[in-house]
N, C-alpha and C. Protein backbone atom coordinates (compact mmCIF):
# COMPACT_ATOMS: atom_id res chain seq x y z
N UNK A 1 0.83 -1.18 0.00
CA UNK A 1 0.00 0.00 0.00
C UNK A 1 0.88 1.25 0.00
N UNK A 2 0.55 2.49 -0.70
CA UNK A 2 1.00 3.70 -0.66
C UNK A 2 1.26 4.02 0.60
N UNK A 3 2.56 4.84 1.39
CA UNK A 3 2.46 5.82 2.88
C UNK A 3 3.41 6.60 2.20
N UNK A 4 2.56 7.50 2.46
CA UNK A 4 3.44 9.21 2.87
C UNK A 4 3.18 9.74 4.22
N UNK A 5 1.93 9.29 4.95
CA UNK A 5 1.09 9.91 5.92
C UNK A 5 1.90 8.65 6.77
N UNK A 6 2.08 9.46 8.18
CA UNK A 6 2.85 9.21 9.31
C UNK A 6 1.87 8.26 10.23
N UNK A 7 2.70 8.03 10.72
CA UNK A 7 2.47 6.62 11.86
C UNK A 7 1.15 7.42 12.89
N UNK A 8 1.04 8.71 12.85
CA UNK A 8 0.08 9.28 13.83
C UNK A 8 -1.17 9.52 13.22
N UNK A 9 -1.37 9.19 11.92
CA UNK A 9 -2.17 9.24 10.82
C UNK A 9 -3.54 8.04 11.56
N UNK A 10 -4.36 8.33 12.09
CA UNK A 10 -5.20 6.94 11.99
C UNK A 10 -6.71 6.87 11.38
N UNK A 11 -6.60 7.77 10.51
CA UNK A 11 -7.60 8.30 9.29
C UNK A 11 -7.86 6.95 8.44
N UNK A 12 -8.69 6.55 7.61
CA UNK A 12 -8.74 5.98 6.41
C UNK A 12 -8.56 6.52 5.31
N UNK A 13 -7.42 6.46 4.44
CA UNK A 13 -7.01 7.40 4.02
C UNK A 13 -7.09 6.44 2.32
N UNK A 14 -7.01 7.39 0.74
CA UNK A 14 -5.88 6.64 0.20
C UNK A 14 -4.55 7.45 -0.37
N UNK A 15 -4.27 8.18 1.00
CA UNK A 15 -3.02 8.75 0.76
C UNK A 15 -2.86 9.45 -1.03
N UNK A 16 -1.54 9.45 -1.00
CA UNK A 16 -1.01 10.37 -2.46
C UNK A 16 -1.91 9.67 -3.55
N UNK A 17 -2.19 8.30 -3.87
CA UNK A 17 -2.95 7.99 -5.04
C UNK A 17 -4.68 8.65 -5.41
N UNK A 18 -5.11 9.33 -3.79
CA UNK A 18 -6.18 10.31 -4.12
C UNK A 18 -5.95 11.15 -5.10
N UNK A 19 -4.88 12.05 -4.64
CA UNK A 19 -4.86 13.23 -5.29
C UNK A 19 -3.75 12.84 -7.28
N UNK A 20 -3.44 11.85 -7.07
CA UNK A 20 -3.10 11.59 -8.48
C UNK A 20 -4.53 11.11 -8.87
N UNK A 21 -5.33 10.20 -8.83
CA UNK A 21 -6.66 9.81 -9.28
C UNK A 21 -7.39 11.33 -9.70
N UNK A 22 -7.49 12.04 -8.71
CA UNK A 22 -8.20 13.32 -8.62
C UNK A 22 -7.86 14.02 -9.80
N UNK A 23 -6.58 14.29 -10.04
CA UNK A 23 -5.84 15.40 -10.77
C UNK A 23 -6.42 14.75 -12.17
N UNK A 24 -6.05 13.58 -12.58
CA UNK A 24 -6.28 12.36 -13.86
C UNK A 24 -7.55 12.67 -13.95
N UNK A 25 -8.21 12.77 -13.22
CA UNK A 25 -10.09 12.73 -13.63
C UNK A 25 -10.35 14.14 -13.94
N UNK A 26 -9.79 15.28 -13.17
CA UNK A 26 -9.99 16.27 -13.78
C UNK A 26 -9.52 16.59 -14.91
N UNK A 27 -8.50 16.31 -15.19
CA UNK A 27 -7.96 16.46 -17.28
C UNK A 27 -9.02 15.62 -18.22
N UNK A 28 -9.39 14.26 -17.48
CA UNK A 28 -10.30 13.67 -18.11
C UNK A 28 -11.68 13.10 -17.17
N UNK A 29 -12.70 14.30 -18.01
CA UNK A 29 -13.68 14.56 -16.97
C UNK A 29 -14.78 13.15 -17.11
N UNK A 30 -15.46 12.44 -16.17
CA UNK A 30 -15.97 11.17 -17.34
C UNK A 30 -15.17 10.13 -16.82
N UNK A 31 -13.66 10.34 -16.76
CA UNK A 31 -12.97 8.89 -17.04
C UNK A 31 -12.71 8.47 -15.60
N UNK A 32 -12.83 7.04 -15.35
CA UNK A 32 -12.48 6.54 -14.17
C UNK A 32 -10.85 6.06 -13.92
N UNK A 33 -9.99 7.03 -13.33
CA UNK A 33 -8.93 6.45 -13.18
C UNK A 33 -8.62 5.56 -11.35
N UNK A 34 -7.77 4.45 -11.80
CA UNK A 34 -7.69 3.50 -11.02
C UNK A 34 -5.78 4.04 -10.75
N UNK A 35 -5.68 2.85 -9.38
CA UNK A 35 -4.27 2.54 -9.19
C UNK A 35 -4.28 1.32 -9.00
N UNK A 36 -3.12 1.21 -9.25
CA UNK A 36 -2.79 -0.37 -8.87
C UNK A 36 -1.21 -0.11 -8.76
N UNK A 37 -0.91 -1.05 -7.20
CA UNK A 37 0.32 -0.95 -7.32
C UNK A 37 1.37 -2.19 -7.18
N UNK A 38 0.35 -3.35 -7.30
CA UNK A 38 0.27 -5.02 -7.77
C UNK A 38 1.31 -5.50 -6.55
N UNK A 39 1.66 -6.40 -6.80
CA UNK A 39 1.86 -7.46 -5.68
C UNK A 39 3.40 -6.82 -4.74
N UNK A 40 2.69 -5.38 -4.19
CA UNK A 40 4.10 -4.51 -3.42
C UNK A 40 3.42 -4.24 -2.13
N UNK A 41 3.76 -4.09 -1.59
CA UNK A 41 3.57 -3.46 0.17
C UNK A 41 4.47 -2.35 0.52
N UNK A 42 3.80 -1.79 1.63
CA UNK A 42 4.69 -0.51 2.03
C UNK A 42 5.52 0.03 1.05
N UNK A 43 4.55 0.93 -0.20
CA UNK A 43 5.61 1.52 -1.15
C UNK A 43 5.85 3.08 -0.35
N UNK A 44 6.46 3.17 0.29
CA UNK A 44 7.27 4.36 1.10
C UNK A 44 8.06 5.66 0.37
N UNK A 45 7.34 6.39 1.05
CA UNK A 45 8.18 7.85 0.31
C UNK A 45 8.84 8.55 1.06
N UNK A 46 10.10 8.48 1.21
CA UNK A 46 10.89 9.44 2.20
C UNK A 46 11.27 8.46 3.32
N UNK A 47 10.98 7.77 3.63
CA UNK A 47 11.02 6.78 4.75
C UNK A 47 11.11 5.66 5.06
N UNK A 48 11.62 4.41 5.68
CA UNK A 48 11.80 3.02 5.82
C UNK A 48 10.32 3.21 6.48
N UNK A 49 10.44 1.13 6.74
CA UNK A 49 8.75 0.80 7.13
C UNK A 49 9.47 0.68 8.87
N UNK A 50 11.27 0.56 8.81
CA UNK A 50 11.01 0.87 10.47
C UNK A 50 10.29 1.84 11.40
N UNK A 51 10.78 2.82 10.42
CA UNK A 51 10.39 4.07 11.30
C UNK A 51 8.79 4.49 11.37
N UNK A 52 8.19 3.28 10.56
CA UNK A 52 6.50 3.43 10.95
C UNK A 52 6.20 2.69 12.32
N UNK A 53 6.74 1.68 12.14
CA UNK A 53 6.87 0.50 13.41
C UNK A 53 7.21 0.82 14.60
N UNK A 54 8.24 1.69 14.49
CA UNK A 54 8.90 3.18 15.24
C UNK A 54 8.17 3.90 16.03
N UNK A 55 6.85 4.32 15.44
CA UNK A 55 6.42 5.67 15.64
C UNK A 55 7.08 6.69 14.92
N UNK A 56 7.62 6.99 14.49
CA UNK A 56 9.05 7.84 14.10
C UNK A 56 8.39 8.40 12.78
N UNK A 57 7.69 9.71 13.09
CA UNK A 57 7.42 10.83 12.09
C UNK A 57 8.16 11.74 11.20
N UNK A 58 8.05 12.30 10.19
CA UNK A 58 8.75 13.26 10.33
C UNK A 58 8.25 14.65 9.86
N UNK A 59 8.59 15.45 9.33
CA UNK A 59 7.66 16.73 8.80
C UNK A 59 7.41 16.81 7.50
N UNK A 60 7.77 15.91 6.70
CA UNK A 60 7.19 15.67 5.29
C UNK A 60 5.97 14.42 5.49
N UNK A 61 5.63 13.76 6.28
CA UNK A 61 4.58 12.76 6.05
C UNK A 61 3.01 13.30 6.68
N UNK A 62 2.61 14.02 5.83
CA UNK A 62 1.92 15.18 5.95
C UNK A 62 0.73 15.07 4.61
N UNK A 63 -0.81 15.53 5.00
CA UNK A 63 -1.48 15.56 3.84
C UNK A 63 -1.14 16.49 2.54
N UNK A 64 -0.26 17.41 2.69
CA UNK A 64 0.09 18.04 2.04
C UNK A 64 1.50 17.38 1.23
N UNK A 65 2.52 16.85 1.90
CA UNK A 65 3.07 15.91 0.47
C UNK A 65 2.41 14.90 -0.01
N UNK A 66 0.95 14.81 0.42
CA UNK A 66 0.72 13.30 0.04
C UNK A 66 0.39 14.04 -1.47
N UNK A 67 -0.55 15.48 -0.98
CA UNK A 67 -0.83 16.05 -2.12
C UNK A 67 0.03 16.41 -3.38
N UNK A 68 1.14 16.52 -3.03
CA UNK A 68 2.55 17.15 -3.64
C UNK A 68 2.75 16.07 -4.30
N UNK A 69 2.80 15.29 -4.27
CA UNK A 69 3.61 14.18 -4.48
C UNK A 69 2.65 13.11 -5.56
N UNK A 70 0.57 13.16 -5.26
CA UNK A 70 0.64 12.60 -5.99
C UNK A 70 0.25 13.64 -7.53
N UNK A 71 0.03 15.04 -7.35
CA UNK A 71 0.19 15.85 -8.70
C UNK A 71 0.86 16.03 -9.30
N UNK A 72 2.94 15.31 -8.71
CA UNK A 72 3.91 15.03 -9.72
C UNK A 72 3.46 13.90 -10.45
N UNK A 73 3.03 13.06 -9.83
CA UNK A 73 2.77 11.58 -10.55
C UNK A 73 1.92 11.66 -11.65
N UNK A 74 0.50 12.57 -11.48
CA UNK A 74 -0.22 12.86 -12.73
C UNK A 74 0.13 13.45 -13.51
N UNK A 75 1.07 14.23 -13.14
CA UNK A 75 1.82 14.85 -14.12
C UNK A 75 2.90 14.27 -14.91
N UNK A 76 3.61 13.29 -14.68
CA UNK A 76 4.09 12.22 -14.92
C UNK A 76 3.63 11.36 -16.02
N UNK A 77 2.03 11.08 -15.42
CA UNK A 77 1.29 10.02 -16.10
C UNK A 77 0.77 10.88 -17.31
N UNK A 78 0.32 12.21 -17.33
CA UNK A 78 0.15 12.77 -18.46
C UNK A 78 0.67 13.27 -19.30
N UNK A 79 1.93 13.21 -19.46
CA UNK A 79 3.73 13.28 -20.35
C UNK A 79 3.56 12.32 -20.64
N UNK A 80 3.22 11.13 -20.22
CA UNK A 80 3.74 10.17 -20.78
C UNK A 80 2.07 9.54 -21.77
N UNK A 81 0.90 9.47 -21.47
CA UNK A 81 -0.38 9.59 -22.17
C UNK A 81 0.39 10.09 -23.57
N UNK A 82 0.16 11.54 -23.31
CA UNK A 82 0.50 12.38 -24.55
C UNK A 82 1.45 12.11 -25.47
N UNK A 83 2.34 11.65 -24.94
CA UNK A 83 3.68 11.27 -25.93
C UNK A 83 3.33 9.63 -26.09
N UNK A 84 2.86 9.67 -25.76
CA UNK A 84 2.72 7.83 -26.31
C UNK A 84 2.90 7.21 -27.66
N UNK A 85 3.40 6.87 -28.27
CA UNK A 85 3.09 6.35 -29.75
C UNK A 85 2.88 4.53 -29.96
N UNK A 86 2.11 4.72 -31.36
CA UNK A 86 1.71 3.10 -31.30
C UNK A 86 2.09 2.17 -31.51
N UNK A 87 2.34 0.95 -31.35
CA UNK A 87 3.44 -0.33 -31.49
C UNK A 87 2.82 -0.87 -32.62
């Protein structure tokens, strides 16, 4: 599962892949975008899975990089849409 959001987090959340889903649906209004991040666990940003186990926060695992972080990704994903060519 996605964490950016800290060990003090006890929200139901879906972290950074909200706001990439979000961003994707707004360019394409209509379209249902999905994630999948297939057979991975604890895909971690900034941080080991000790320091969840830890307690061990820090000042980036925050709703606001979750936000940051996933509007690089749509942005990402939509460079790469656009430039796509066909096989």
């Amino acid at each position: 599962h996605p964490v950016v959001l800290g060990p003090d987090n006890f929200l139901v959340t879906a972290d950074y892949p909200y706001y990439l889903l979000n961003a994707l649906e707004q360019v394409y209004p209509g379209a249902q975008a999905m994630f999948m991040n297939g057979a991975t666990g604890d895909v971690n940003v900034g941080h080991n899975t000790a320091d969840s186990i830890q307690g061990k926060g820090n000042d980036r695992r925050t709703f606001r990089e979750a936000a940051r972080l996933g509007r690089i990704l749509a942005g990402v994903a939509l460079t790469a849409s656009e430039n796509a060519v066909a096989l």
